[in-house]
N, C-alpha and C. Protein backbone atom coordinates (compact mmCIF):
# COMPACT_ATOMS: atom_id res chain seq x y z
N UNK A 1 127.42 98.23 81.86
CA UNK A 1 126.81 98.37 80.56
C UNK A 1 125.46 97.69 80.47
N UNK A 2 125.20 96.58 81.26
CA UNK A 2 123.62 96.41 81.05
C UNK A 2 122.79 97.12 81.73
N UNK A 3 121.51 97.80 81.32
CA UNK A 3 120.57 97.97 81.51
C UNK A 3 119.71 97.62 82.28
N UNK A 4 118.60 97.88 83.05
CA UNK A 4 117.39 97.54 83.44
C UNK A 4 116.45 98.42 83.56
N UNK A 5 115.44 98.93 83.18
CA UNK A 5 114.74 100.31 83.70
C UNK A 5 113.30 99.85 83.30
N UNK A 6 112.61 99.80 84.51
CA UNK A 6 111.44 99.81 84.81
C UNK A 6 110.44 100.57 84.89
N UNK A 7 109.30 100.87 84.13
CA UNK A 7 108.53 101.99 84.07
C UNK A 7 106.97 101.74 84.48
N UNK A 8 106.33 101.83 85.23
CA UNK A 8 105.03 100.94 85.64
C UNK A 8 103.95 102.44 85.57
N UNK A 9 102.77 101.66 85.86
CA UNK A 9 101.60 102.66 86.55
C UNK A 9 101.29 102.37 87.81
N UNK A 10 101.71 101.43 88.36
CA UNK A 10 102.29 101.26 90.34
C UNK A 10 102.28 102.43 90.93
N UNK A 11 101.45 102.97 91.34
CA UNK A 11 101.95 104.14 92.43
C UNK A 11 103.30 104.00 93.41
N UNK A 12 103.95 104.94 93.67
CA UNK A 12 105.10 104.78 93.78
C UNK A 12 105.14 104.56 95.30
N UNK A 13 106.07 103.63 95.06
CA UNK A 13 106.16 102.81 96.58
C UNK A 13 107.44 103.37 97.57
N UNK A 14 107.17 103.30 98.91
CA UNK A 14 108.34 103.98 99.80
C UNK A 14 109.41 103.76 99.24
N UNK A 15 110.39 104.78 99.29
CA UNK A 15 112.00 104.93 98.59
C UNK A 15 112.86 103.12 99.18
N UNK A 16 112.63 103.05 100.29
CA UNK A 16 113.64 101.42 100.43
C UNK A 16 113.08 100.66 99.83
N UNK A 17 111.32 100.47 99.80
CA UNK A 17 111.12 99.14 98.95
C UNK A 17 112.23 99.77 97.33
N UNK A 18 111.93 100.82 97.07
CA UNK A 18 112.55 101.38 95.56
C UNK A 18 114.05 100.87 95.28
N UNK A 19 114.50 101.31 96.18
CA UNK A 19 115.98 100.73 96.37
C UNK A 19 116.20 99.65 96.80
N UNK A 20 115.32 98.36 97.30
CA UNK A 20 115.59 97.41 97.55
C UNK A 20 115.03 96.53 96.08
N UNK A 21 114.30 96.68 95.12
CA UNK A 21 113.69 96.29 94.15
C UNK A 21 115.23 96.60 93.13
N UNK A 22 116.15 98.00 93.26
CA UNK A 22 116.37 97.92 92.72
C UNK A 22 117.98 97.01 92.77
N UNK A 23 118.45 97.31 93.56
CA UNK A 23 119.19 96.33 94.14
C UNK A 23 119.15 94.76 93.74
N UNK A 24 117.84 94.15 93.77
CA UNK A 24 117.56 93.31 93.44
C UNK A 24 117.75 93.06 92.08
N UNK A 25 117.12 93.70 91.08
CA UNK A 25 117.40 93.20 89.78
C UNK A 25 118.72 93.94 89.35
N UNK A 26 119.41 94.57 90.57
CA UNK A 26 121.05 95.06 89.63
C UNK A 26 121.79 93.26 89.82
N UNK A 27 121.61 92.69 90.56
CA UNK A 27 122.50 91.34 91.18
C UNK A 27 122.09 90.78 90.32
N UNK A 28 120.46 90.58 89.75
CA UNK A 28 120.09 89.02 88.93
C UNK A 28 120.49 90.01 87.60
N UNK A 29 120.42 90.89 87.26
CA UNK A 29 121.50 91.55 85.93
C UNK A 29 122.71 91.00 85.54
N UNK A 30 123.23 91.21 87.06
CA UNK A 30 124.83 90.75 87.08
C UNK A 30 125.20 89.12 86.95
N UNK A 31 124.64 88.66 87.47
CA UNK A 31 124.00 86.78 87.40
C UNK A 31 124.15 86.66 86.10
N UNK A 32 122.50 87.21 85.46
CA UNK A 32 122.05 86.83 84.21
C UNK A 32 123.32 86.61 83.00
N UNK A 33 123.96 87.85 82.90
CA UNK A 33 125.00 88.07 81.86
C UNK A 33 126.09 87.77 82.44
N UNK A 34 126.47 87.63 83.74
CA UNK A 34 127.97 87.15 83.75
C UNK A 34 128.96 88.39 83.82
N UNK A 35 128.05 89.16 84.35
CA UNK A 35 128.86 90.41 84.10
C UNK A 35 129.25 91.52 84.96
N UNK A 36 130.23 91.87 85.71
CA UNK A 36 130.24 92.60 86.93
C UNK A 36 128.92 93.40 87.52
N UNK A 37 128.59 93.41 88.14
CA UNK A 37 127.54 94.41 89.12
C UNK A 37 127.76 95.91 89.16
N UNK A 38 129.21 95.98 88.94
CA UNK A 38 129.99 97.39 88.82
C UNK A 38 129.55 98.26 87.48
N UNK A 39 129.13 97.43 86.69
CA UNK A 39 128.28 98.22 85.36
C UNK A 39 127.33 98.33 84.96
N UNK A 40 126.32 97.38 85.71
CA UNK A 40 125.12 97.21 85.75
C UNK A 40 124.46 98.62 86.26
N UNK A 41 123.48 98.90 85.21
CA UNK A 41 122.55 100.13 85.90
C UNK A 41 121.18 99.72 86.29
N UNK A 42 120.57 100.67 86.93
CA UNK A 42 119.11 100.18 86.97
C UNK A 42 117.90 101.84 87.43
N UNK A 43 116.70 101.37 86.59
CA UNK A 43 116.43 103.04 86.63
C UNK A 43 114.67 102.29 86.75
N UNK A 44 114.13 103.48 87.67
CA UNK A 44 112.50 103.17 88.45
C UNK A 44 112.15 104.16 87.81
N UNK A 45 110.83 103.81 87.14
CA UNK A 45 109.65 105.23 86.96
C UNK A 45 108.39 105.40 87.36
N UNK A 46 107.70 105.17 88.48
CA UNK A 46 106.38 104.82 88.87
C UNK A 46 105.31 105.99 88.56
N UNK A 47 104.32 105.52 88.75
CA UNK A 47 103.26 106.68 88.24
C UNK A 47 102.67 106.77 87.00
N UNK A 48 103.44 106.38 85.96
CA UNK A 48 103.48 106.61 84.22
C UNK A 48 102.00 106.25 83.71
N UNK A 49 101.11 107.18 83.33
CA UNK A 49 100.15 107.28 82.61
C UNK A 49 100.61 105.69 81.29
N UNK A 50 99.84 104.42 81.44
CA UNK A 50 99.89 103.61 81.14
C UNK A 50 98.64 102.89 80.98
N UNK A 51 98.76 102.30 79.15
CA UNK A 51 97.51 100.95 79.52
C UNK A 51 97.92 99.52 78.76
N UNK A 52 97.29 98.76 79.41
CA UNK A 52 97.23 97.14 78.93
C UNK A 52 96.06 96.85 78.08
N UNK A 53 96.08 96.16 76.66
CA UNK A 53 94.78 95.67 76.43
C UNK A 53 94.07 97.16 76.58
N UNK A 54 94.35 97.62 76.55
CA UNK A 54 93.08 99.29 76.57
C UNK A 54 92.72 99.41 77.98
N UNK A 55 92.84 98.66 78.68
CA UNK A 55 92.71 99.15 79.90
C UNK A 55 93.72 100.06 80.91
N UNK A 56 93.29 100.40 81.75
CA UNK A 56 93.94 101.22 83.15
C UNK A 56 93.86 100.76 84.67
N UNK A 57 92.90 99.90 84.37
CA UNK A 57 91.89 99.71 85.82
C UNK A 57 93.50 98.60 86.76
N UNK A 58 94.28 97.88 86.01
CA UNK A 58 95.08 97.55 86.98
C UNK A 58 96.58 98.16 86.51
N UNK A 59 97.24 97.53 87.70
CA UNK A 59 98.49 98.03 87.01
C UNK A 59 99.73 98.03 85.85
N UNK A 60 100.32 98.56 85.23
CA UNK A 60 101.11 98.20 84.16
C UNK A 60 102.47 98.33 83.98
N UNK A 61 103.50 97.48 83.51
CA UNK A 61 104.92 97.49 83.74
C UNK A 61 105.30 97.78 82.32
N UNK A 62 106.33 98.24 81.75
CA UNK A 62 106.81 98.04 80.71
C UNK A 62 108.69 98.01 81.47
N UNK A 63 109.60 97.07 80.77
CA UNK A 63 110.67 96.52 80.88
C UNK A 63 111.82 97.19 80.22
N UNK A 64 112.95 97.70 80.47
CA UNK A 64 113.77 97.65 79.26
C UNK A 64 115.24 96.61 79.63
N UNK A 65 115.15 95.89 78.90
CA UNK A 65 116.69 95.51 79.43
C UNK A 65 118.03 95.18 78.11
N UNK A 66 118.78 96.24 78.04
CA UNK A 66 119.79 96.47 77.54
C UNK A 66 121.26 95.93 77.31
N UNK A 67 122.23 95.33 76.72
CA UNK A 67 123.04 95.12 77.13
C UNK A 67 124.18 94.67 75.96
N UNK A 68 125.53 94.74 76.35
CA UNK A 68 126.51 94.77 75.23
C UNK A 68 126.14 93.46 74.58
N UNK A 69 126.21 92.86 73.47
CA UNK A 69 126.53 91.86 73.32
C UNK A 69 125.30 91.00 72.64
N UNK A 70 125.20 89.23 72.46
CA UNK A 70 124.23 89.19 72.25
C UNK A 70 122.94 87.74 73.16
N UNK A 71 122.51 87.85 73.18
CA UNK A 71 120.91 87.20 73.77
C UNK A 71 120.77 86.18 73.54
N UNK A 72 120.36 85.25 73.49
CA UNK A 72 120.08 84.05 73.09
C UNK A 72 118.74 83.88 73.83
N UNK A 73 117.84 82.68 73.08
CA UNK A 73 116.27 82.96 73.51
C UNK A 73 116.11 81.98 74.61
N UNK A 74 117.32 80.93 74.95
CA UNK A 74 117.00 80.52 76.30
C UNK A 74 117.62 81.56 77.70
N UNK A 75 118.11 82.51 77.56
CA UNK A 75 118.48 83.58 77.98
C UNK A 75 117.48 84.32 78.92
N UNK A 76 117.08 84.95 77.64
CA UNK A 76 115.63 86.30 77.55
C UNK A 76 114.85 85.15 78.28
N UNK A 77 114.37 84.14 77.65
CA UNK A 77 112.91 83.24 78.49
C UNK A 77 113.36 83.28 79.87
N UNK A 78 114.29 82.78 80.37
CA UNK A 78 114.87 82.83 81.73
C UNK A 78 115.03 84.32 82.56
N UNK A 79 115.89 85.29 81.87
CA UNK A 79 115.48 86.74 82.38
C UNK A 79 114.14 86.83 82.84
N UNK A 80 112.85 86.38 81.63
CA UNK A 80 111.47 86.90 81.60
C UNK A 80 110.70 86.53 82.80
N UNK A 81 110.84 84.98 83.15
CA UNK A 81 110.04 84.39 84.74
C UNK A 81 111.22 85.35 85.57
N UNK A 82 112.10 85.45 85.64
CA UNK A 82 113.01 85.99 87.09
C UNK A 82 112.48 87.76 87.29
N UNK A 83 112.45 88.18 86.46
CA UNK A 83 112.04 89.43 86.11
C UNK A 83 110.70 89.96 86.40
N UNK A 84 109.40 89.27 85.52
CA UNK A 84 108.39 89.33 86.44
C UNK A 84 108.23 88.93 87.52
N UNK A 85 108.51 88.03 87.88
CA UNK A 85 108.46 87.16 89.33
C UNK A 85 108.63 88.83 90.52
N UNK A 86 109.86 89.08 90.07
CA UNK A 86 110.10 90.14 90.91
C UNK A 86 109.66 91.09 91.28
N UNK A 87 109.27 92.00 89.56
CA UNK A 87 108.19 93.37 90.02
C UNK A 87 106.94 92.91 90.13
N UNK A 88 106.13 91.36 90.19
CA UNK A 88 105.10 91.01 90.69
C UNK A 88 104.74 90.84 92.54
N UNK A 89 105.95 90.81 92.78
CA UNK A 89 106.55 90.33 94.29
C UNK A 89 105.88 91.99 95.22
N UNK A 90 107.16 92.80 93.86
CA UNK A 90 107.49 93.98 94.76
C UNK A 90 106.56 95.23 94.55
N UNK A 91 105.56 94.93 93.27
CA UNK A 91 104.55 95.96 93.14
C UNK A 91 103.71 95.66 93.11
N UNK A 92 102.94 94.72 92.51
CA UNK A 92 102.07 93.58 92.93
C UNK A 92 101.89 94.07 90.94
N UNK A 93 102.24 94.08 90.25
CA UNK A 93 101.78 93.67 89.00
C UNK A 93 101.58 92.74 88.58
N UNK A 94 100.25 92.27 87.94
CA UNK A 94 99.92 91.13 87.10
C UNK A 94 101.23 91.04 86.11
N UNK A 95 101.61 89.69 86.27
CA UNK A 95 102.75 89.22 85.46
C UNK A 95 101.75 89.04 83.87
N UNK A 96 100.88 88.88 83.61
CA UNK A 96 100.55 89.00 82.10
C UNK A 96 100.31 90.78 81.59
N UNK A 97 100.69 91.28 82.66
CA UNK A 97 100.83 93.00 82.43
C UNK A 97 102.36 93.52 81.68
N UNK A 98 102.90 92.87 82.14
CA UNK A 98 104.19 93.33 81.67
C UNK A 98 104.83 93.11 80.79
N UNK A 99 105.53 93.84 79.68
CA UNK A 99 105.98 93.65 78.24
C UNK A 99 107.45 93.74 79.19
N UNK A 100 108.68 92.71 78.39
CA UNK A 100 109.81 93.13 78.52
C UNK A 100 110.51 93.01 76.97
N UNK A 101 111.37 94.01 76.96
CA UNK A 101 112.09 94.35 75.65
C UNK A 101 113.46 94.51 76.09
N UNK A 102 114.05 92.97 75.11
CA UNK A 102 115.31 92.70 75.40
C UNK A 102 115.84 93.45 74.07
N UNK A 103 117.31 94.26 74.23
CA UNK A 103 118.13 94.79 73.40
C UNK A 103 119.37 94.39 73.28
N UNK A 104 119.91 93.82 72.33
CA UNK A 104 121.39 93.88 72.19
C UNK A 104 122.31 95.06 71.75
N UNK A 105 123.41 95.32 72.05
CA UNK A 105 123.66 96.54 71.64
C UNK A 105 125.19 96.19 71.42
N UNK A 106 125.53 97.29 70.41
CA UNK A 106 127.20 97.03 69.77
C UNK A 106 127.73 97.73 70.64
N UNK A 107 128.79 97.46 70.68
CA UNK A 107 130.08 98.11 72.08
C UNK A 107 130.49 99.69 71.30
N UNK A 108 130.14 99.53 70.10
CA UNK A 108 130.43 101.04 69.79
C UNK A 108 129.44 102.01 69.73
N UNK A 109 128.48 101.60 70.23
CA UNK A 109 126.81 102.15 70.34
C UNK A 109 126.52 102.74 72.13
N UNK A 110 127.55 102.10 72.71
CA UNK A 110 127.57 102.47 73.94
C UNK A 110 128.19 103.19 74.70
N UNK A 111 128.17 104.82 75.55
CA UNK A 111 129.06 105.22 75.93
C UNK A 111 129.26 105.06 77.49
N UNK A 112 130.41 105.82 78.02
CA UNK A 112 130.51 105.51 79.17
C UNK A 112 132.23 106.01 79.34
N UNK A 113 131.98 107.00 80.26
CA UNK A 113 133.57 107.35 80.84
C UNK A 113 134.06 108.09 79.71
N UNK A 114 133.48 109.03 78.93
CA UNK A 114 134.02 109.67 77.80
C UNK A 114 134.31 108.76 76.57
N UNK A 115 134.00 107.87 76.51
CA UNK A 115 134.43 107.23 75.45
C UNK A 115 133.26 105.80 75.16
N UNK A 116 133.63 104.76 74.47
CA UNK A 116 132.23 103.56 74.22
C UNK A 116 132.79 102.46 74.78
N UNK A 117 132.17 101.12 74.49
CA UNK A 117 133.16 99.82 74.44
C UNK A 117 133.01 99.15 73.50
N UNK A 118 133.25 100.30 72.60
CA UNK A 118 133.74 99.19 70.77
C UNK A 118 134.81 99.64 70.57
């Protein structure tokens, strides 16, 4: 049930770095919340017509990260360095490029397997 999906203007990088990036933030997902790895998703979009500040000239991330339950702001701050750290590592984005947008979400707002978890 949690989320991660990454959407940049990164030109898109060979499929293993892709799958190794993503790999990566499915585990610190699973870390972060305490929450099996087995439900954790994670989704890449490279290429995306994107700007920062009005610009284009470097690259740009936008974040989503999703998840049952709720957040707390020493949480999210902690997600936020582990998170950039990472797609700064693995795409080379300026970490003051990237917006992340944390969501909480009700268990009955969520589906999965024909049915929700509310």
């Amino acid at each position: 049930m949690p989320l991660i999906k990454v959407q940049t203007s990164a030109t898109k990088p060979e499929k293993d770095k892709i799958d190794t990036l993503l790999k990566t933030l499915s585990t610190s997902v699973s870390q972060h919340f305490g929450k099996p790895e087995s439900y954790v998703m994670t989704a890449f979009e490279s290429d995306v017509p994107m700007t920062f500040g009005g610009s284009s000239d470097e690259p740009v991330c936008y974040i989503e990260v999703k998840s049952i339950g709720t957040m707390n702001s020493s949480q999210t701050k902690t997600m936020s360095q582990d998170f950039c750290e990472k797609i700064n590592q693995a795409l080379g984005v300026p970490k003051n490029r990237i917006y992340i947008e944390f969501a909480d979400s009700k268990g009955s707002m969520w589906g999965w397997n024909s049915s929700t978890f509310g």
